[in-house]
C-alpha atoms as a PDB file:
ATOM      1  CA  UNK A   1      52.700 -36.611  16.118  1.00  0.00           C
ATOM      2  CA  UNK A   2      52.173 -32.719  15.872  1.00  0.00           C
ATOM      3  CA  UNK A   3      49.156 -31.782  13.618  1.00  0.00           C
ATOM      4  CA  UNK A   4      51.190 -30.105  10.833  1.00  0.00           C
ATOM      5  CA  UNK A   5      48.321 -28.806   8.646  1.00  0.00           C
ATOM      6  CA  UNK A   6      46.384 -27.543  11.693  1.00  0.00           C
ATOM      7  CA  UNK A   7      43.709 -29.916  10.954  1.00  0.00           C
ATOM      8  CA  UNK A   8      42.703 -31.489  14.054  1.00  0.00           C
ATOM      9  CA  UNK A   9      42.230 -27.220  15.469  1.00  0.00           C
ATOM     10  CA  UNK A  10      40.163 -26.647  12.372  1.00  0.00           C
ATOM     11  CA  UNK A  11      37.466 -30.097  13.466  1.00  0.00           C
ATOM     12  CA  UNK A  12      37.803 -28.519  16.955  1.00  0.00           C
ATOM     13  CA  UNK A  13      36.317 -25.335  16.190  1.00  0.00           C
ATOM     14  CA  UNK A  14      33.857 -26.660  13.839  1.00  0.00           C
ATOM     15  CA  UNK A  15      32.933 -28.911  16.965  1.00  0.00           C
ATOM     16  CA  UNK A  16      32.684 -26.191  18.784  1.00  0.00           C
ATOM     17  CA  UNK A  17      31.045 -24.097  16.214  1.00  0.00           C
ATOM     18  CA  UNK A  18      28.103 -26.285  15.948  1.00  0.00           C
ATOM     19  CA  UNK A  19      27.554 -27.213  19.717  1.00  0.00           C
ATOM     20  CA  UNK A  20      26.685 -23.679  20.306  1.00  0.00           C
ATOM     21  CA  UNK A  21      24.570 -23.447  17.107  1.00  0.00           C
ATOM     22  CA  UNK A  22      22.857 -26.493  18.711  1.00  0.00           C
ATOM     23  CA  UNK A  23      22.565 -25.061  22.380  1.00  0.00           C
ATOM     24  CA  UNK A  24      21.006 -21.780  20.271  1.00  0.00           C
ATOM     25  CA  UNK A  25      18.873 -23.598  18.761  1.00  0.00           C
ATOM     26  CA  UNK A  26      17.223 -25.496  21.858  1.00  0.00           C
ATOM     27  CA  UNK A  27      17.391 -22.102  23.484  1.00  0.00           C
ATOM     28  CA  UNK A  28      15.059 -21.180  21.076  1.00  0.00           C
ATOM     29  CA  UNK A  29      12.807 -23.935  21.190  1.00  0.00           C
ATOM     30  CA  UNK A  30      12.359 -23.902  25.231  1.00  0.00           C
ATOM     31  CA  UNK A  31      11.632 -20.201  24.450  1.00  0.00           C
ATOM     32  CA  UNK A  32       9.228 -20.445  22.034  1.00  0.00           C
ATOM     33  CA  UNK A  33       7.251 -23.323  24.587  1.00  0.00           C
ATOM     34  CA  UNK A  34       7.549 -20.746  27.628  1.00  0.00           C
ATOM     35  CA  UNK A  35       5.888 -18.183  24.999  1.00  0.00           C
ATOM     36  CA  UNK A  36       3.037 -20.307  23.800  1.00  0.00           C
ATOM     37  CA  UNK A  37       2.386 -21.317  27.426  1.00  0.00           C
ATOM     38  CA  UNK A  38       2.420 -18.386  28.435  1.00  0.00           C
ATOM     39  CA  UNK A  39      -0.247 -17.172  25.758  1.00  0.00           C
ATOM     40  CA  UNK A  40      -3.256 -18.393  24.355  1.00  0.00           C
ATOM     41  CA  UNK A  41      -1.402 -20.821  22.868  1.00  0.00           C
ATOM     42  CA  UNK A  42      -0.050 -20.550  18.629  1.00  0.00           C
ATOM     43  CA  UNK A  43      -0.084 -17.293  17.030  1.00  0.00           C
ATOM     44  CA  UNK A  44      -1.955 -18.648  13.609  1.00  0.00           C
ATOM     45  CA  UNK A  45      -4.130 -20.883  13.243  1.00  0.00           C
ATOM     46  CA  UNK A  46      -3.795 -24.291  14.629  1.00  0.00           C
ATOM     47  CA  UNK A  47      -2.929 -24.773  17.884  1.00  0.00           C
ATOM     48  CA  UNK A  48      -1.203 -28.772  19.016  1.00  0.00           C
ATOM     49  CA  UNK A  49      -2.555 -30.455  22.273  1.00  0.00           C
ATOM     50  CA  UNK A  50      -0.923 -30.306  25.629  1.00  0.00           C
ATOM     51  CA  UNK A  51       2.074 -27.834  24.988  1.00  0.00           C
ATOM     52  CA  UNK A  52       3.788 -28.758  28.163  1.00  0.00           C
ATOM     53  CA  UNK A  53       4.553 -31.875  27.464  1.00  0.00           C
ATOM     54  CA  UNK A  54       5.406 -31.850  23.697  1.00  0.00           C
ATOM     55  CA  UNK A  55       2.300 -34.445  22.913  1.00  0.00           C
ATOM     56  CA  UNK A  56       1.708 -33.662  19.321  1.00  0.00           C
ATOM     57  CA  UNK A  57      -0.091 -35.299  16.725  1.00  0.00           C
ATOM     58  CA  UNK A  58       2.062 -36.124  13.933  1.00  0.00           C
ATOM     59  CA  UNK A  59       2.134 -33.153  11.171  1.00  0.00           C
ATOM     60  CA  UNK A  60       4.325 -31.469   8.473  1.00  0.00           C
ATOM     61  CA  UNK A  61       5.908 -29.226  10.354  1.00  0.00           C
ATOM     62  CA  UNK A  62       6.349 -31.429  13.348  1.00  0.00           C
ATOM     63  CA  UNK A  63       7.400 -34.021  11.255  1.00  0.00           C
ATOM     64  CA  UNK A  64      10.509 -32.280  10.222  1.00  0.00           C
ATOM     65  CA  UNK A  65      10.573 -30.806  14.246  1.00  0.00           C
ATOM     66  CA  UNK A  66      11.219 -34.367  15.329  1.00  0.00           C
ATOM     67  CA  UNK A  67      13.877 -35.007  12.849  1.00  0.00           C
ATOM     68  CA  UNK A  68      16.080 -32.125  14.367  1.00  0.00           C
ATOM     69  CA  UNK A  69      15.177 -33.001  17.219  1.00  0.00           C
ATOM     70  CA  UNK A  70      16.208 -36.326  16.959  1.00  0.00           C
ATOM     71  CA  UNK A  71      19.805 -35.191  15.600  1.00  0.00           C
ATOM     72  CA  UNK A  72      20.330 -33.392  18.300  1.00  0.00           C
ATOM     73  CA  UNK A  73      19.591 -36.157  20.837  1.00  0.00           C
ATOM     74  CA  UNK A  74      22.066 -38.388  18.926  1.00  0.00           C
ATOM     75  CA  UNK A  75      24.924 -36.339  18.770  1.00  0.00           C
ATOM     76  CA  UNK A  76      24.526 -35.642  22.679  1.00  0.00           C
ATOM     77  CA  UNK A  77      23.518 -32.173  22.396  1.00  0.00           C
ATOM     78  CA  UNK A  78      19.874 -32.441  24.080  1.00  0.00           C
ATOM     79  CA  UNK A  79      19.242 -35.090  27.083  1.00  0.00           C
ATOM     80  CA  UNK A  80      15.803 -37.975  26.379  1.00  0.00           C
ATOM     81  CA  UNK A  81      13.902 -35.864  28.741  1.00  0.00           C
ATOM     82  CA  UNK A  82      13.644 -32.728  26.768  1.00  0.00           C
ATOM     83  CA  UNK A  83      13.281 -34.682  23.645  1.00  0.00           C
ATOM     84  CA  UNK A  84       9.483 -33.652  23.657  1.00  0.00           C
ATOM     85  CA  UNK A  85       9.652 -30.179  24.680  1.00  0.00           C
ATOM     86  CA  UNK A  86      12.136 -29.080  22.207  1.00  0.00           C
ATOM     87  CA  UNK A  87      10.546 -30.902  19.580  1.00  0.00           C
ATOM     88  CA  UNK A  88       7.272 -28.803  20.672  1.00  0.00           C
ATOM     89  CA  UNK A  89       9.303 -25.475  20.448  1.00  0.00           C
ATOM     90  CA  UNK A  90      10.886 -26.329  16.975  1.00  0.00           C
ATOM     91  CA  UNK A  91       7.381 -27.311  15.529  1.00  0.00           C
ATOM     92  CA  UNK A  92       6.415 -23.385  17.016  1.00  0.00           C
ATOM     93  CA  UNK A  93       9.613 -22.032  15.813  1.00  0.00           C
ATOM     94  CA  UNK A  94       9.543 -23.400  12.429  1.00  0.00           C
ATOM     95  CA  UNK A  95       5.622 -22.252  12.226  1.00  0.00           C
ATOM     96  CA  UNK A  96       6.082 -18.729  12.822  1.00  0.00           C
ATOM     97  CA  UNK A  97       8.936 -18.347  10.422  1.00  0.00           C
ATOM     98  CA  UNK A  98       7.040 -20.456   7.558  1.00  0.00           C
ATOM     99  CA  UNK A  99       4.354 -17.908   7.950  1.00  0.00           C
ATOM    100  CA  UNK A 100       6.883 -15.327   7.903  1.00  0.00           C
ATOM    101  CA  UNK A 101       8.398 -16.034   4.556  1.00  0.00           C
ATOM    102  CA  UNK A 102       4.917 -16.378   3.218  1.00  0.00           C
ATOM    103  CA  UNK A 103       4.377 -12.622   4.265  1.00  0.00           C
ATOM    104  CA  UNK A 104       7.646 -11.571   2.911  1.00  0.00           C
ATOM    105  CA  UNK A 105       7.092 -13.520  -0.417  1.00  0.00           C
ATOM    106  CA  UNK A 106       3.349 -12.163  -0.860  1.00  0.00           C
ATOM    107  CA  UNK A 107       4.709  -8.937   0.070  1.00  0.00           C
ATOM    108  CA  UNK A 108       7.316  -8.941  -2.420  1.00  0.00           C
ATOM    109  CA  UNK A 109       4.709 -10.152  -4.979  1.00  0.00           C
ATOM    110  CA  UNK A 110       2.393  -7.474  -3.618  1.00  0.00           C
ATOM    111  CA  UNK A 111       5.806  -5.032  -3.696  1.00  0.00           C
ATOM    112  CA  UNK A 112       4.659  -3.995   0.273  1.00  0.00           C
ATOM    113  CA  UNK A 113       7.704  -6.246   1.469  1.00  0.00           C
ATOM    114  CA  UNK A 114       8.296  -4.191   4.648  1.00  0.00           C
ATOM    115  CA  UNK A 115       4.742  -3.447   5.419  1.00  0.00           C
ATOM    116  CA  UNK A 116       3.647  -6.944   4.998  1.00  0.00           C
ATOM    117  CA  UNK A 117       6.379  -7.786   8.107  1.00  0.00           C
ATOM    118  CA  UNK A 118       4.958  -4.686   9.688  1.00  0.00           C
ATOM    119  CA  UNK A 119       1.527  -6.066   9.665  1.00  0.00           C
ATOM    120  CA  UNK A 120       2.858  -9.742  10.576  1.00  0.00           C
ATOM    121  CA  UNK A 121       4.558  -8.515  13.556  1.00  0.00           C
ATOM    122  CA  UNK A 122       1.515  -6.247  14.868  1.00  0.00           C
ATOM    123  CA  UNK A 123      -0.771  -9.403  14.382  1.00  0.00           C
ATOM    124  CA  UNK A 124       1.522 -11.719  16.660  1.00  0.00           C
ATOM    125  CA  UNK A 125       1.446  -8.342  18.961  1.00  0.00           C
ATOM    126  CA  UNK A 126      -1.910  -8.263  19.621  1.00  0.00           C
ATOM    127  CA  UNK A 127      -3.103 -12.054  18.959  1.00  0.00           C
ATOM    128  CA  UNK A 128      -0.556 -13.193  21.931  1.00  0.00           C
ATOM    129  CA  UNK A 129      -3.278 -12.535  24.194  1.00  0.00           C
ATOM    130  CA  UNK A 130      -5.995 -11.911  22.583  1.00  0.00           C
ATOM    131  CA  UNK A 131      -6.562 -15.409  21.110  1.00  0.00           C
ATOM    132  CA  UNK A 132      -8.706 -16.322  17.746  1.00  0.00           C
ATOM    133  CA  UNK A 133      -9.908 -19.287  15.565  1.00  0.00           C
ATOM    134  CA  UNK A 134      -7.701 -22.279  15.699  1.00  0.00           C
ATOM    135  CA  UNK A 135      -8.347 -24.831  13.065  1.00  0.00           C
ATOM    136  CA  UNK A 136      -8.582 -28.478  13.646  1.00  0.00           C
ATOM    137  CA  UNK A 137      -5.257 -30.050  11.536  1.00  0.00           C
ATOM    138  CA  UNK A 138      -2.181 -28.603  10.910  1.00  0.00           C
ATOM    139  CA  UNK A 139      -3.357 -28.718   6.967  1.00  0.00           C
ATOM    140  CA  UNK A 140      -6.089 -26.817   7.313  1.00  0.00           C
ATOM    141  CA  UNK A 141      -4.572 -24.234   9.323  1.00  0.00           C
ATOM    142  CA  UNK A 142      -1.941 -23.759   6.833  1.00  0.00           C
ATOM    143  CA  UNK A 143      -4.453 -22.564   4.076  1.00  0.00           C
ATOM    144  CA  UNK A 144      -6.205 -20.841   6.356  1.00  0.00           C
ATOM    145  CA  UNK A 145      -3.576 -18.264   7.687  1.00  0.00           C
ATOM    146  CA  UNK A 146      -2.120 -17.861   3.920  1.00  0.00           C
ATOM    147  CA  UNK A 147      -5.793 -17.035   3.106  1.00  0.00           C
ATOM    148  CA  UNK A 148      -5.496 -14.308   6.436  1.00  0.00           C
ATOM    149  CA  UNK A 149      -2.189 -13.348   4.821  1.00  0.00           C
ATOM    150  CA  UNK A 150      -3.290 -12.838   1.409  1.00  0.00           C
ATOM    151  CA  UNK A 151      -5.966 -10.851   2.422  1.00  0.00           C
ATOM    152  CA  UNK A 152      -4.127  -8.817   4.787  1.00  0.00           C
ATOM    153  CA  UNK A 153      -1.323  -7.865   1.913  1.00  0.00           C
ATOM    154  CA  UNK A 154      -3.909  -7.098  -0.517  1.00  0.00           C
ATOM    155  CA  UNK A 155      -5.764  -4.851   2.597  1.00  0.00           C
ATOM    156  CA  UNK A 156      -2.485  -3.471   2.697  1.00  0.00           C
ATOM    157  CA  UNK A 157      -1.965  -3.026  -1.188  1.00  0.00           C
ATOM    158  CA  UNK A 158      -5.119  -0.955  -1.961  1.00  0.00           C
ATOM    159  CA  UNK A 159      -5.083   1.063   0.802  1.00  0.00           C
ATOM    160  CA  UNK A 160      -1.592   2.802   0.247  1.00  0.00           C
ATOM    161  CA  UNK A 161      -3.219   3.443  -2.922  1.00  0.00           C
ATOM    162  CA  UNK A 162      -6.677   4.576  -2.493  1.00  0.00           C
ATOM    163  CA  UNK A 163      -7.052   6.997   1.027  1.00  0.00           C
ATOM    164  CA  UNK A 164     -10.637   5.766   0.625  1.00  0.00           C
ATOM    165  CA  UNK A 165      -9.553   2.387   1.240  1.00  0.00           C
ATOM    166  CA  UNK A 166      -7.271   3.513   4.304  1.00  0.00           C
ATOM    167  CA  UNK A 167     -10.061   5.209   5.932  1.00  0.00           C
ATOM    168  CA  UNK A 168     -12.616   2.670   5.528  1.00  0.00           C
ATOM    169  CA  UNK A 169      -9.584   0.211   7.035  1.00  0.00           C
ATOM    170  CA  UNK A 170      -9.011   2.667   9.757  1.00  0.00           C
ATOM    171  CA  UNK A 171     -13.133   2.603  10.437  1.00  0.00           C
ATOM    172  CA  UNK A 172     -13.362  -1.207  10.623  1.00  0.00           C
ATOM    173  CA  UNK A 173     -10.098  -1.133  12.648  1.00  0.00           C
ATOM    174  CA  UNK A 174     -12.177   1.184  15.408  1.00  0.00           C
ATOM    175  CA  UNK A 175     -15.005  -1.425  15.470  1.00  0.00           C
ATOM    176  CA  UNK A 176     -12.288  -4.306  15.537  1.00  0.00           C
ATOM    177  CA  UNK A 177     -11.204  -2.742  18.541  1.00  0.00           C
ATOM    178  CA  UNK A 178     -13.964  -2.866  20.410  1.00  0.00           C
ATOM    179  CA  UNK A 179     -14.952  -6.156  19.550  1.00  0.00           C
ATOM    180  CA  UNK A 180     -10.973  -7.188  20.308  1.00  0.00           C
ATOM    181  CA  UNK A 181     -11.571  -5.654  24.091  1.00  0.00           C
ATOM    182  CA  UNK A 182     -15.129  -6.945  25.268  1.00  0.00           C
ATOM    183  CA  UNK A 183     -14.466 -10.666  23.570  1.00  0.00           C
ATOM    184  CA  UNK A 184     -10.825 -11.241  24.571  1.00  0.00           C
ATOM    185  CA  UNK A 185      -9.307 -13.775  25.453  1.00  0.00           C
ATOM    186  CA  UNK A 186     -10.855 -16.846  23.377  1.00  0.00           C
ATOM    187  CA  UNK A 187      -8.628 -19.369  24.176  1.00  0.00           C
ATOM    188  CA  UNK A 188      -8.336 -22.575  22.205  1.00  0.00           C
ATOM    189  CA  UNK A 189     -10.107 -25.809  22.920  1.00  0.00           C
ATOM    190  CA  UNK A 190      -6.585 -27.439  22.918  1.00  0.00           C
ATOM    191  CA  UNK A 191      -5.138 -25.195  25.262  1.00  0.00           C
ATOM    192  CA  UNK A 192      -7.909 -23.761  27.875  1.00  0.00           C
ATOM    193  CA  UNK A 193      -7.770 -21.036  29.999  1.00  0.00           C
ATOM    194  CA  UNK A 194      -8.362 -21.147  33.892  1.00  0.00           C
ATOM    195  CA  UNK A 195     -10.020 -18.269  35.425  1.00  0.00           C
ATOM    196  CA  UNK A 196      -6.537 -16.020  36.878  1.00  0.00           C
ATOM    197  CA  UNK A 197      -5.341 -16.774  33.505  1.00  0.00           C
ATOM    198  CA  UNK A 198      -8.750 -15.023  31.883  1.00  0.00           C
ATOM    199  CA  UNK A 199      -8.091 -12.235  33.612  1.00  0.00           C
ATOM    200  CA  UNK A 200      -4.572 -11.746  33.511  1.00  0.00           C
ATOM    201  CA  UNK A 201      -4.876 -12.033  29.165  1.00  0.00           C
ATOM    202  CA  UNK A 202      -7.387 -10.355  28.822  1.00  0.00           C
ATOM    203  CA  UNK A 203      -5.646  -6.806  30.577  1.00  0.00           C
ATOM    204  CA  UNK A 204      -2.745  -7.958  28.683  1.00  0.00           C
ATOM    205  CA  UNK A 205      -4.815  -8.020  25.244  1.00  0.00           C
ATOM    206  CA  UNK A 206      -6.314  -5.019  26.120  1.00  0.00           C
ATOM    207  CA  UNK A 207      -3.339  -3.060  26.746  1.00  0.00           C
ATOM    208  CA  UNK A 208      -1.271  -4.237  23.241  1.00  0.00           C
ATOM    209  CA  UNK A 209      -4.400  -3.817  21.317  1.00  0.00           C
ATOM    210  CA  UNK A 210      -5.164  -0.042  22.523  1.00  0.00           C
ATOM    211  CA  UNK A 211      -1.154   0.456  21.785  1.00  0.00           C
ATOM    212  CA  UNK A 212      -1.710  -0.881  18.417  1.00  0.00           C
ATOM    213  CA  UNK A 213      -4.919   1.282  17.747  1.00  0.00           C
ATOM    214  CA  UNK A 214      -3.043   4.661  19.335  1.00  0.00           C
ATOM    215  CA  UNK A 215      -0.575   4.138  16.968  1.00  0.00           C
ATOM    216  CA  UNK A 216      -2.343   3.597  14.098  1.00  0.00           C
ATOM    217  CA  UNK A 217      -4.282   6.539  14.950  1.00  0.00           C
ATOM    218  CA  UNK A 218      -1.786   8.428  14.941  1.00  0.00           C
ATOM    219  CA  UNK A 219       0.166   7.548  11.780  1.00  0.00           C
ATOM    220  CA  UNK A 220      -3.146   7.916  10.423  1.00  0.00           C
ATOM    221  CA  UNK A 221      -3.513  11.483  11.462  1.00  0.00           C
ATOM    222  CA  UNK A 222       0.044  12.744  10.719  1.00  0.00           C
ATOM    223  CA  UNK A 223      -0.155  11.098   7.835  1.00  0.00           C
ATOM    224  CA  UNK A 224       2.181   7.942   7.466  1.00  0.00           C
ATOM    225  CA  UNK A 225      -0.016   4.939   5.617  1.00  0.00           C
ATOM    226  CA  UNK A 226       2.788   2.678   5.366  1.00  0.00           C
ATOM    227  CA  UNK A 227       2.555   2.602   9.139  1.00  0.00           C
ATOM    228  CA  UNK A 228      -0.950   2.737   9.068  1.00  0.00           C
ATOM    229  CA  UNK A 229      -2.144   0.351   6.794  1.00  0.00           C
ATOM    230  CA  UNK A 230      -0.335  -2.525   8.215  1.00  0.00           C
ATOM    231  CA  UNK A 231      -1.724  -1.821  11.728  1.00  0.00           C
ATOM    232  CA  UNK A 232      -5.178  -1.534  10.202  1.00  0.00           C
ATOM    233  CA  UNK A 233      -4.881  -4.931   8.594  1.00  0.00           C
ATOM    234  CA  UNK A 234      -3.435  -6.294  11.733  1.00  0.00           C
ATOM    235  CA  UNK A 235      -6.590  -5.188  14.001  1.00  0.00           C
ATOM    236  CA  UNK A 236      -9.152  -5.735  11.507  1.00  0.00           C
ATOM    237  CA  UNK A 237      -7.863  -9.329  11.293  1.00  0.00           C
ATOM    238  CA  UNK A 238      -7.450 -10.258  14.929  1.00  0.00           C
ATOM    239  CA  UNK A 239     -11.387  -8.705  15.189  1.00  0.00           C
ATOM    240  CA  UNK A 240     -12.093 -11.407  12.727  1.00  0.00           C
ATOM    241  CA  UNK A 241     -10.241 -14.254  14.224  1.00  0.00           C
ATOM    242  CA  UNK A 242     -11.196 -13.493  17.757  1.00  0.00           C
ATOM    243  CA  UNK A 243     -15.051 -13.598  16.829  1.00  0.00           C
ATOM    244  CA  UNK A 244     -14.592 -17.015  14.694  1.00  0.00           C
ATOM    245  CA  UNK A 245     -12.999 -18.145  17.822  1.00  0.00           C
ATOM    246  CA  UNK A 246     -15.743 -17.296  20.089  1.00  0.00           C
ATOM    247  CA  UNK A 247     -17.993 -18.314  17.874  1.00  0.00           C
ATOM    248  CA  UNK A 248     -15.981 -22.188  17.631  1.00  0.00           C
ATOM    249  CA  UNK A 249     -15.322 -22.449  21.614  1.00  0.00           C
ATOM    250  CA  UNK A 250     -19.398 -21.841  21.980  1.00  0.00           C
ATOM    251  CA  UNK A 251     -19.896 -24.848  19.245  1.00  0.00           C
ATOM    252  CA  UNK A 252     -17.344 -27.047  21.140  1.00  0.00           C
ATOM    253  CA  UNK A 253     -19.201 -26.392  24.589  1.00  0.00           C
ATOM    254  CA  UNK A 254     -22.291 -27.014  22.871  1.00  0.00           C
ATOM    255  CA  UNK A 255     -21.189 -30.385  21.850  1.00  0.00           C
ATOM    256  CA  UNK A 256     -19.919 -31.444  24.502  1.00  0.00           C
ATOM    257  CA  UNK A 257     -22.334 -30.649  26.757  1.00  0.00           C
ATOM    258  CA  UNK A 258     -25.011 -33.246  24.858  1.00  0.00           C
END
């Protein structure tokens, strides 16, 4: 019997509709796991165990990672042997945009909406390679990077309002980008590095970071803050993280060790 009211087309579509939302999705994930592999592992600051094969502890994030995942499984979108993986690259997904709406929304509050995404994209930028602190839960590392955040917007906030400020920024920027180039790459105690992979990050760190610090240079010197403030905060916060992380990977060796 002909569909009169076109309704079985209509299902069709929104069949079809949300297979390819679902492939998009997983494309996503798989990239996101390529990325952190190919990094020093999670932008912020907690970094999961043994990326490759998805082997997570059990967290918020990944919690809610596992569900999708799970959906997707059932409804035959994703096969039992990528489970894991995606479920690894939603739980990085869903991270970075989490502490992307946190910058927005302290931006916003801080009314520096587009330089607070300025400065979150320029920290991912340089951090890929460069490494930093990674705390031990997924709780921890949650208050810790809206702490980094928070301090970063309100970097950003007093500086587009006080040159002094910007200066002084653009000062500890220089000496954050020295200590960015001789300490790079601190790699994670989750995630270690091998020594090709030492070598390759840290040219790769060294080369985004001196792009990042040209650039702010020269917003600084012609005279744009907006641009120049979030870069600042950006550098002067990697500087930070990468020495805490230096700092934590020389503990860990320590320990284990005795």
């Amino acid at each position: 019997m002909p569909d009169l009211n076109g309704t079985g087309s209509r299902w069709t579509k929104m069949k079809n509709i949300a297979k390819k939302a679902a492939e998009s999705v997983i494309t996503l994930a798989k990239k996101n796991v390529k990325d952190d592999i190919n990094s020093t592992g999670s932008p912020w600051s907690y970094q999961p165990y043994a990326q490759e094969r998805g082997d997570l502890q059990e967290q918020m994030i990944y919690d809610l990672s596992v569900r999708l995942t799970s959906r997707l499984e059932k409804r035959g979108y994703l096969p039992d042997s990528e489970e894991e993986i995606v479920a690894y690259g939603l739980f990085s997904l869903l991270s970075k945009l989490m502490y992307a709406v946190i910058c927005l929304i302290l931006g916003l509050i801080f009314r520096v909406p587009v330089e607070g995404m300025l400065f979150y994209a320029a920290f991912l930028f340089v951090k890929k390679y460069g490494g930093g602190f990674h705390a031990s839960t997924e709780g921890k590392c949650m208050i810790l990077s809206t702490i980094e955040i928070l301090l970063s917007i309100c970097f950003v906030f007093f500086a587009l309002r006080e040159s002094a400020v910007l200066k002084s920024g653009a000062l500890a920027s220089a000496v954050a980008y020295i200590i960015i180039c001789i300490l790079s790459p601190a790699a994670a105690k989750e995630k270690p590095l091998n020594k090709a992979e030492k070598i390759r990050y840290r040219e790769r760190s060294i080369i985004r970071v001196t792009l990042t610090f040209a650039a702010m240079t020269a917003v600084l010197i012609f005279g744009y803050p907006r641009i120049c403030a979030p870069l600042c905060s950006a550098l002067m916060l990697e500087g930070v993280m990468l020495t805490a992380g230096r700092i934590s990977l020389r503990r860990y060796s320590e320990a284990a060790e005795e």
